[in-house]
C-alpha atoms as a PDB file:
ATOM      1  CA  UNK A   1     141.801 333.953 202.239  1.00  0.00           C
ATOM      2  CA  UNK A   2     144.897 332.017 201.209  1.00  0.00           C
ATOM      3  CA  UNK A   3     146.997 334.531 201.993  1.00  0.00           C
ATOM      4  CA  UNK A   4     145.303 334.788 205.634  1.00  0.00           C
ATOM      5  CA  UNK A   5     145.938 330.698 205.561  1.00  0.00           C
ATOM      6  CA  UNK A   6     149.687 331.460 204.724  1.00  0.00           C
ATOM      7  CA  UNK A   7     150.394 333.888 206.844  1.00  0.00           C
ATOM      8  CA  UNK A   8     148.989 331.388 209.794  1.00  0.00           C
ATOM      9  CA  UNK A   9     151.189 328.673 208.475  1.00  0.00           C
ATOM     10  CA  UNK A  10     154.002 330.990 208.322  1.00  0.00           C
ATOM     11  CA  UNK A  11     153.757 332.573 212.327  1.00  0.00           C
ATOM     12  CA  UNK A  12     152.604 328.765 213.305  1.00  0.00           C
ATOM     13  CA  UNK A  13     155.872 329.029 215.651  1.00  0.00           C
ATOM     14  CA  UNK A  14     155.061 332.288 217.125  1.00  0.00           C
ATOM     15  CA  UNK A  15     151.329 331.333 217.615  1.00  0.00           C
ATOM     16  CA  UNK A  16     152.047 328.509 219.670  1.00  0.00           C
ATOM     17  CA  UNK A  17     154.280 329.994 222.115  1.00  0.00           C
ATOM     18  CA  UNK A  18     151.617 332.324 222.700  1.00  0.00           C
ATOM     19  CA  UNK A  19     149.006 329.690 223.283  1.00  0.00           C
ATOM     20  CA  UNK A  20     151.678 328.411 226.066  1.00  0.00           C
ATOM     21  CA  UNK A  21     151.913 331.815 227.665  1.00  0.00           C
ATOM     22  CA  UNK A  22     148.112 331.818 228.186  1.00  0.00           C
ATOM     23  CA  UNK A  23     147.166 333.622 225.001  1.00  0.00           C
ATOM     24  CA  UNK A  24     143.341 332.915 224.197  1.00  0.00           C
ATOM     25  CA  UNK A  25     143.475 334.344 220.779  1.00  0.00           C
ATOM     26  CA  UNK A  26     146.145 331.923 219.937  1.00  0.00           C
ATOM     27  CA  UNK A  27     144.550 329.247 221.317  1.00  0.00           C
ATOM     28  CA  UNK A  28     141.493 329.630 219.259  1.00  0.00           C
ATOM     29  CA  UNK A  29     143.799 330.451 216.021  1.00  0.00           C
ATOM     30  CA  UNK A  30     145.168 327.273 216.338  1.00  0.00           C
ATOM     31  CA  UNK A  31     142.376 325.396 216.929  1.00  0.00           C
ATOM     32  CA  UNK A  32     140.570 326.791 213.976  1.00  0.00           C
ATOM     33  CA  UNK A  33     143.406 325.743 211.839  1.00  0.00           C
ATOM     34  CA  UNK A  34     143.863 322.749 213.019  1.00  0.00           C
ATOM     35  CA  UNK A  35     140.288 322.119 212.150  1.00  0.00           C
ATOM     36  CA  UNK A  36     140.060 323.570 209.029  1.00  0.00           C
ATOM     37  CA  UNK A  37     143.285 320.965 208.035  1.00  0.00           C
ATOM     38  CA  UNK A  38     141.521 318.566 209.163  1.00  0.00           C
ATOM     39  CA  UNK A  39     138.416 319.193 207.036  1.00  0.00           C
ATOM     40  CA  UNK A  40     140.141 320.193 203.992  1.00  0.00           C
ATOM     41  CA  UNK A  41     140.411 316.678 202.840  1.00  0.00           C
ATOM     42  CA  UNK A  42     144.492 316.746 202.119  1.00  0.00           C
ATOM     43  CA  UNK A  43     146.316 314.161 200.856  1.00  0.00           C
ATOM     44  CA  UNK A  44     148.767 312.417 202.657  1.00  0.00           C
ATOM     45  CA  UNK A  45     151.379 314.143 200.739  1.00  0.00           C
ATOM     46  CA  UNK A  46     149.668 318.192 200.981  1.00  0.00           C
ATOM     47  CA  UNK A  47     149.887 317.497 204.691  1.00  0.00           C
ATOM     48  CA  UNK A  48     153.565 315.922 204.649  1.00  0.00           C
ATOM     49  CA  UNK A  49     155.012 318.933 202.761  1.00  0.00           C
ATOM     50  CA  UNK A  50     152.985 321.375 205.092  1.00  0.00           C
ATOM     51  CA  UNK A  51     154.517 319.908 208.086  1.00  0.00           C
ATOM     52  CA  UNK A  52     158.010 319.996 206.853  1.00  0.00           C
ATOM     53  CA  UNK A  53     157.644 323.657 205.875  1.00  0.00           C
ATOM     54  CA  UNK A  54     155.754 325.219 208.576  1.00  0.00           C
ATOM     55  CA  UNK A  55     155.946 322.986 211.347  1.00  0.00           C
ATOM     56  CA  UNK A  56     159.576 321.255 210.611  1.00  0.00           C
ATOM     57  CA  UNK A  57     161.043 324.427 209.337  1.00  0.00           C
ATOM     58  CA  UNK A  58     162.589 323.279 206.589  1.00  0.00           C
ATOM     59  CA  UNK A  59     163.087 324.870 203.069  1.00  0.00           C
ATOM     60  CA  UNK A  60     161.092 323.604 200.287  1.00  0.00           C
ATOM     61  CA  UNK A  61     164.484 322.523 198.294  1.00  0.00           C
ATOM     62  CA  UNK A  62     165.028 320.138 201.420  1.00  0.00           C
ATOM     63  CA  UNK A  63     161.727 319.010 201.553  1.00  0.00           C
ATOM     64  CA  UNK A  64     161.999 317.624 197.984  1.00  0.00           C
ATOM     65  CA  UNK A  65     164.973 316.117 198.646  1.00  0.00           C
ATOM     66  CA  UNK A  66     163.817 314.247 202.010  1.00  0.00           C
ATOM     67  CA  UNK A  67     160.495 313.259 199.780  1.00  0.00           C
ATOM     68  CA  UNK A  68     161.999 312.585 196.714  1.00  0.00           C
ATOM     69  CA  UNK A  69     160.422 315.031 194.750  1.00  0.00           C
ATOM     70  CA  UNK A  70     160.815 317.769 192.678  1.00  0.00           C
ATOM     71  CA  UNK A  71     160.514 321.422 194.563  1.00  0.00           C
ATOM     72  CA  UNK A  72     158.428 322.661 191.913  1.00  0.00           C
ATOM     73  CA  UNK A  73     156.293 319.519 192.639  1.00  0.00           C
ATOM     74  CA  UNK A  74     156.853 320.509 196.653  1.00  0.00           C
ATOM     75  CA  UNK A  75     155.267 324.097 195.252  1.00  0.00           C
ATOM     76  CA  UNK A  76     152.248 322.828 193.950  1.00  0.00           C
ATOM     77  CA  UNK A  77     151.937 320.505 197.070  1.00  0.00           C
ATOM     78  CA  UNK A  78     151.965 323.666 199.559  1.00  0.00           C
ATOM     79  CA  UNK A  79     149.820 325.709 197.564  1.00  0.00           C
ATOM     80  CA  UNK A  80     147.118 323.159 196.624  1.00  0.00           C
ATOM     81  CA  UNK A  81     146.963 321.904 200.750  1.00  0.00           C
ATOM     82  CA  UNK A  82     146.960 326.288 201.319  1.00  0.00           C
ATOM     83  CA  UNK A  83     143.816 326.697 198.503  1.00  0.00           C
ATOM     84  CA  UNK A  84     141.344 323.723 200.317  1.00  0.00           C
ATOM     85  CA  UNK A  85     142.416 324.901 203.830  1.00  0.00           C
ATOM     86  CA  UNK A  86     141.050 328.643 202.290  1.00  0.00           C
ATOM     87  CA  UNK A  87     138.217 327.081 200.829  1.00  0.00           C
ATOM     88  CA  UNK A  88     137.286 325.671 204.544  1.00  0.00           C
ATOM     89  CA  UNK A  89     137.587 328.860 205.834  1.00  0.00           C
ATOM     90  CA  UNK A  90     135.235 330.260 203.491  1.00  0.00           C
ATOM     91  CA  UNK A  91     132.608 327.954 203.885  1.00  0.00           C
END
């Protein structure tokens, strides 16, 4: 499931312009995300490092420089926020 939650993340871009073009499916996939972000209980942080990268676009070298951070500590942001986003999406 994490990799399903990645791969979302990943084709966020895409998915959107196809919810403006009147796609239902994307609509819906982007709802359900948005949801299961929401009740994934993030920190502040997981959800500031998921914007950057999927949302922002930006590399997760930059991101750690913008935050401050290491990347490796960018890393273990992304993939905690990606593991409780799965774990939503399994309940």
């Amino acid at each position: 499931m994490e990799n399903y939650v990645r791969e979302l993340l990943r084709n966020y871009h895409k998915i959107t312009e196809r919810q403006f073009k009147g796609d239902y499916d994307a609509i819906i996939l982007l709802a359900d995300l948005a949801t299961a972000i929401e009740l994934a209980d993030l920190t502040d942080r997981q959800r500031e490092c998921l914007r950057l990268v999927y949302v922002d676009g930006l590399g997760e070298n930059e991101v750690a420089r913008v935050l401050g951070i290491a990347r490796n500590t960018v890393n273990v942001h992304l993939n905690t926020a990606c593991n409780k986003i799965a774990e939503v999406y399994e309940s």
